[in-house]
N, C-alpha and C. Protein backbone atom coordinates (compact mmCIF):
# COMPACT_ATOMS: atom_id res chain seq x y z
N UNK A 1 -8.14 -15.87 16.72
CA UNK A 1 -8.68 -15.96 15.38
C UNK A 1 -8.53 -17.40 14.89
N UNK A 2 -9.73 -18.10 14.21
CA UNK A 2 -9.37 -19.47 14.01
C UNK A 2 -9.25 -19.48 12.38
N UNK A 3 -8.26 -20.60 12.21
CA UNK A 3 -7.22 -20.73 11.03
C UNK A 3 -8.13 -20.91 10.02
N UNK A 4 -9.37 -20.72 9.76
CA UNK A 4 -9.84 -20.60 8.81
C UNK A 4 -10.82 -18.61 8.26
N UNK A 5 -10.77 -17.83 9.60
CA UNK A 5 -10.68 -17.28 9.39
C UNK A 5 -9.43 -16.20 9.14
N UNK A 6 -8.21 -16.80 9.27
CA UNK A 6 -6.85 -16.11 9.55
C UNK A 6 -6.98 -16.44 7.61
N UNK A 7 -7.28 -17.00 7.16
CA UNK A 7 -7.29 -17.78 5.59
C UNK A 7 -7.86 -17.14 5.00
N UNK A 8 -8.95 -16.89 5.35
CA UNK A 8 -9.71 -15.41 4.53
C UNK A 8 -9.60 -14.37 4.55
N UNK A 9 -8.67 -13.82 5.79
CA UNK A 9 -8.32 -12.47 6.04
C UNK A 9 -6.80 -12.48 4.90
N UNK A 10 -6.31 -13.17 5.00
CA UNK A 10 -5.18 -13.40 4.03
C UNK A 10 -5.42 -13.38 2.56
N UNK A 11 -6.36 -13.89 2.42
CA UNK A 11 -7.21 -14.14 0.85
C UNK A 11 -7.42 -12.87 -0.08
N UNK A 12 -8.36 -12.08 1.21
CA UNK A 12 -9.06 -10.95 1.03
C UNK A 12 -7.59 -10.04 0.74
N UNK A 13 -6.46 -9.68 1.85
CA UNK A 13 -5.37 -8.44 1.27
C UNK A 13 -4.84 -9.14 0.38
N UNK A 14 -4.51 -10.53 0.20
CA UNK A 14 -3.93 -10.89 -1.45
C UNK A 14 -5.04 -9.96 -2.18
N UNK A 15 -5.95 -10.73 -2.45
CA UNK A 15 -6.94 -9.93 -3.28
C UNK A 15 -6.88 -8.44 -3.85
N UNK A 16 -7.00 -7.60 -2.40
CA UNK A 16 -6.05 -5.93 -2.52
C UNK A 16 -5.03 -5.66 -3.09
N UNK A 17 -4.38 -6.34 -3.09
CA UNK A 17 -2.83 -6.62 -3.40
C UNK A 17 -2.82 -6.84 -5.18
N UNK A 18 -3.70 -7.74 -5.48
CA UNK A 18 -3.66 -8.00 -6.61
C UNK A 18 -4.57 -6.97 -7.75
N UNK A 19 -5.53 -6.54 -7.22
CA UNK A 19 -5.91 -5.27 -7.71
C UNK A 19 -4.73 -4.35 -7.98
N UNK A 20 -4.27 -4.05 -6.68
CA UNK A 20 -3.53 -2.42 -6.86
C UNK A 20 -2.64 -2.81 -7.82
N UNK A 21 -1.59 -3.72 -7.85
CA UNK A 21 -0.46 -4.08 -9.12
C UNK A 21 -1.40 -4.46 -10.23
N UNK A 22 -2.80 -4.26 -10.39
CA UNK A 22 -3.30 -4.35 -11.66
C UNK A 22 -3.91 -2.93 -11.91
N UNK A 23 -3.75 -2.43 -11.29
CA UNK A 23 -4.29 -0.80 -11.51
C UNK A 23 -3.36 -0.22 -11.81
N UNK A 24 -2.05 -0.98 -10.94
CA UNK A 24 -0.74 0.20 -11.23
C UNK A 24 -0.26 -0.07 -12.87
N UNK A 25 -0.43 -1.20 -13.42
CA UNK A 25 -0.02 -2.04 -14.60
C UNK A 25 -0.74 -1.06 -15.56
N UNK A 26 -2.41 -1.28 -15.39
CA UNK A 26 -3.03 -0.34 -16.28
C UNK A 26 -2.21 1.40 -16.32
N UNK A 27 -2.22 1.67 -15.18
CA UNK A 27 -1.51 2.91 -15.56
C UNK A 27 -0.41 3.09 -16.36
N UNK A 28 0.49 2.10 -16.05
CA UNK A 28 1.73 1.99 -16.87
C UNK A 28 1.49 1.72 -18.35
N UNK A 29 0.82 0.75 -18.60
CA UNK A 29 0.67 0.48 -19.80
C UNK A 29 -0.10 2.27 -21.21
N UNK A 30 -0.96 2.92 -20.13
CA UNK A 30 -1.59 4.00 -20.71
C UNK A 30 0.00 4.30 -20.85
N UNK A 31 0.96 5.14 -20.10
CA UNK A 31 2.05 6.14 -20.00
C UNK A 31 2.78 5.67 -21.07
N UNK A 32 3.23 4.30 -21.25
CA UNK A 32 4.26 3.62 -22.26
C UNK A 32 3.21 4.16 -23.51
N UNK A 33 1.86 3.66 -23.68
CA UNK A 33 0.96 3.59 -24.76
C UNK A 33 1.00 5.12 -25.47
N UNK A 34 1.19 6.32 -24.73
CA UNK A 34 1.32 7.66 -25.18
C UNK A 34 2.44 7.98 -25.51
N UNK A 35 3.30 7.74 -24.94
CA UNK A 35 4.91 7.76 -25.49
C UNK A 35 5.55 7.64 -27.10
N UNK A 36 6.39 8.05 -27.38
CA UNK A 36 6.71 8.34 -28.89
C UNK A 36 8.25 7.88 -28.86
N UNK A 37 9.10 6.97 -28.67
CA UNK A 37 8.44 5.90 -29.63
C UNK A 37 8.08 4.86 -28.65
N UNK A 38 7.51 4.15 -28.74
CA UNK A 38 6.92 2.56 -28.18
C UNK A 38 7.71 1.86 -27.69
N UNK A 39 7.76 1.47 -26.52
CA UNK A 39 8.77 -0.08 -26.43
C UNK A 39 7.58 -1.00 -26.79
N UNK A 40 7.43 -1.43 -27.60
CA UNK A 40 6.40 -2.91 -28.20
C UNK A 40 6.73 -3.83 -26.91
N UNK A 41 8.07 -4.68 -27.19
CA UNK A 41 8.48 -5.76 -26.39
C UNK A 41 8.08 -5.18 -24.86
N UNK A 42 8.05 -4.09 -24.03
CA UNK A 42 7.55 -4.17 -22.82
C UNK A 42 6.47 -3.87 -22.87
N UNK A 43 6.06 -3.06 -23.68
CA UNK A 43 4.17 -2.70 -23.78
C UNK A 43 3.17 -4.55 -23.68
N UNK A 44 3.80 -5.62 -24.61
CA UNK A 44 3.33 -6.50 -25.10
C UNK A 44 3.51 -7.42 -23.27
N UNK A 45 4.84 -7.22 -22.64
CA UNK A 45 5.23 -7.91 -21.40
C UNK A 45 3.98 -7.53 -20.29
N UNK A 46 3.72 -6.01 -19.95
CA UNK A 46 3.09 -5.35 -18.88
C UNK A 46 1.68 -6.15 -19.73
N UNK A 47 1.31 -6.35 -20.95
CA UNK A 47 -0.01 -6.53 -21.03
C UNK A 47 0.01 -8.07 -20.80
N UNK A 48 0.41 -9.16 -21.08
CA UNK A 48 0.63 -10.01 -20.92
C UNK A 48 0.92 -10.32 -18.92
N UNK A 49 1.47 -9.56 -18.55
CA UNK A 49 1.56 -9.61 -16.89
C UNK A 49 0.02 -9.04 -16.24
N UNK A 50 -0.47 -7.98 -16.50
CA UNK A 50 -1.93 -8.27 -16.69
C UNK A 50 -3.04 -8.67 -16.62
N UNK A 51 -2.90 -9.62 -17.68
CA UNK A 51 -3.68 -10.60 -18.27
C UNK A 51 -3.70 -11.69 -16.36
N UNK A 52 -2.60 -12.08 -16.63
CA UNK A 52 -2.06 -13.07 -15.40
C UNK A 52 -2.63 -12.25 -14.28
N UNK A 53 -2.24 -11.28 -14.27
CA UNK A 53 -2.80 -10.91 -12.89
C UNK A 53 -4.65 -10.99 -12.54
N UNK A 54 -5.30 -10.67 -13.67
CA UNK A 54 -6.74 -10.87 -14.05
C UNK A 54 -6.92 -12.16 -13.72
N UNK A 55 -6.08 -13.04 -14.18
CA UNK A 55 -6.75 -14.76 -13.81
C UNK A 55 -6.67 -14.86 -12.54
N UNK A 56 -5.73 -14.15 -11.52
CA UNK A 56 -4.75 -15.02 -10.41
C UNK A 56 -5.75 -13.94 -9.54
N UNK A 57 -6.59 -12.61 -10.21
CA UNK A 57 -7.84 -12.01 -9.21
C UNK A 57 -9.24 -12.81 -9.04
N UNK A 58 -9.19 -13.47 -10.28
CA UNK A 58 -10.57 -14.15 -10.57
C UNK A 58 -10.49 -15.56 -9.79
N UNK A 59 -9.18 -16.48 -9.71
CA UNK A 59 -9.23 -17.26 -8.95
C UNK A 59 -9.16 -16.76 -7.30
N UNK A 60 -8.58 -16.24 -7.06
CA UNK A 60 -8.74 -15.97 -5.83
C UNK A 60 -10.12 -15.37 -5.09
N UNK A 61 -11.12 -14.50 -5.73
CA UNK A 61 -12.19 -14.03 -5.59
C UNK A 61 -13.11 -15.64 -5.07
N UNK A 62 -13.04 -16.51 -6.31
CA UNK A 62 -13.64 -18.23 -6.21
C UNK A 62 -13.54 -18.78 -4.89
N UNK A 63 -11.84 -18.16 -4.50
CA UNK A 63 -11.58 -18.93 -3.21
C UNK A 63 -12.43 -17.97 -1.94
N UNK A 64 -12.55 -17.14 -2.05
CA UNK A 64 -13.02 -16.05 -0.82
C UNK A 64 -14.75 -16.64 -1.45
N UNK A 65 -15.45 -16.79 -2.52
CA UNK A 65 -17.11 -16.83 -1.68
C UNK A 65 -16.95 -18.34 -2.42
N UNK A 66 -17.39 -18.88 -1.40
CA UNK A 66 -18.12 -20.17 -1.68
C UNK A 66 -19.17 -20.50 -2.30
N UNK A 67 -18.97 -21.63 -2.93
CA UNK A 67 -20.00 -21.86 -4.21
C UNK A 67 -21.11 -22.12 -3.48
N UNK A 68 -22.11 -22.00 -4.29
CA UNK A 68 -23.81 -21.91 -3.77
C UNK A 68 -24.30 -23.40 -3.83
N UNK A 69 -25.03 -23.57 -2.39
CA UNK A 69 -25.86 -24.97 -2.58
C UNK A 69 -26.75 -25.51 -3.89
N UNK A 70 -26.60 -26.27 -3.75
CA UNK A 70 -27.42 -27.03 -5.40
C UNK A 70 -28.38 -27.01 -4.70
């Protein structure tokens, strides 16, 4: 396998990776969100971790397709 495809195969399960702990987050955040009473301070943390995880999918996606010829 040459080291630039060993780079994208790596890219791609980060990628997986970063989904599922953002799916698992969303879930968590619903379970805390129904709960009686609230932890605010971790409700506000998991959404805020999140957030981060959303940027750190969107950059990485950039890195897996290459930008289009002008």
């Amino acid at each position: 396998m040459a080291p630039l495809d060993s780079d994208l195969h790596s890219l791609s399960r980060r990628l997986i990776e970063l989904r599922i702990e953002h799916a698992d987050l969303d879930a968590s955040i619903d379970r805390l969100g129904e709960s009686r009473p609230q932890d605010e301070l971790l409700l506000r943390r998991l959404k805020k971790r999140r957030l981060a995880l959303r940027d750190e999918i969107q950059k990485t996606q950039q890195l897996l397709v290459p930008p289009e010829p002008a």
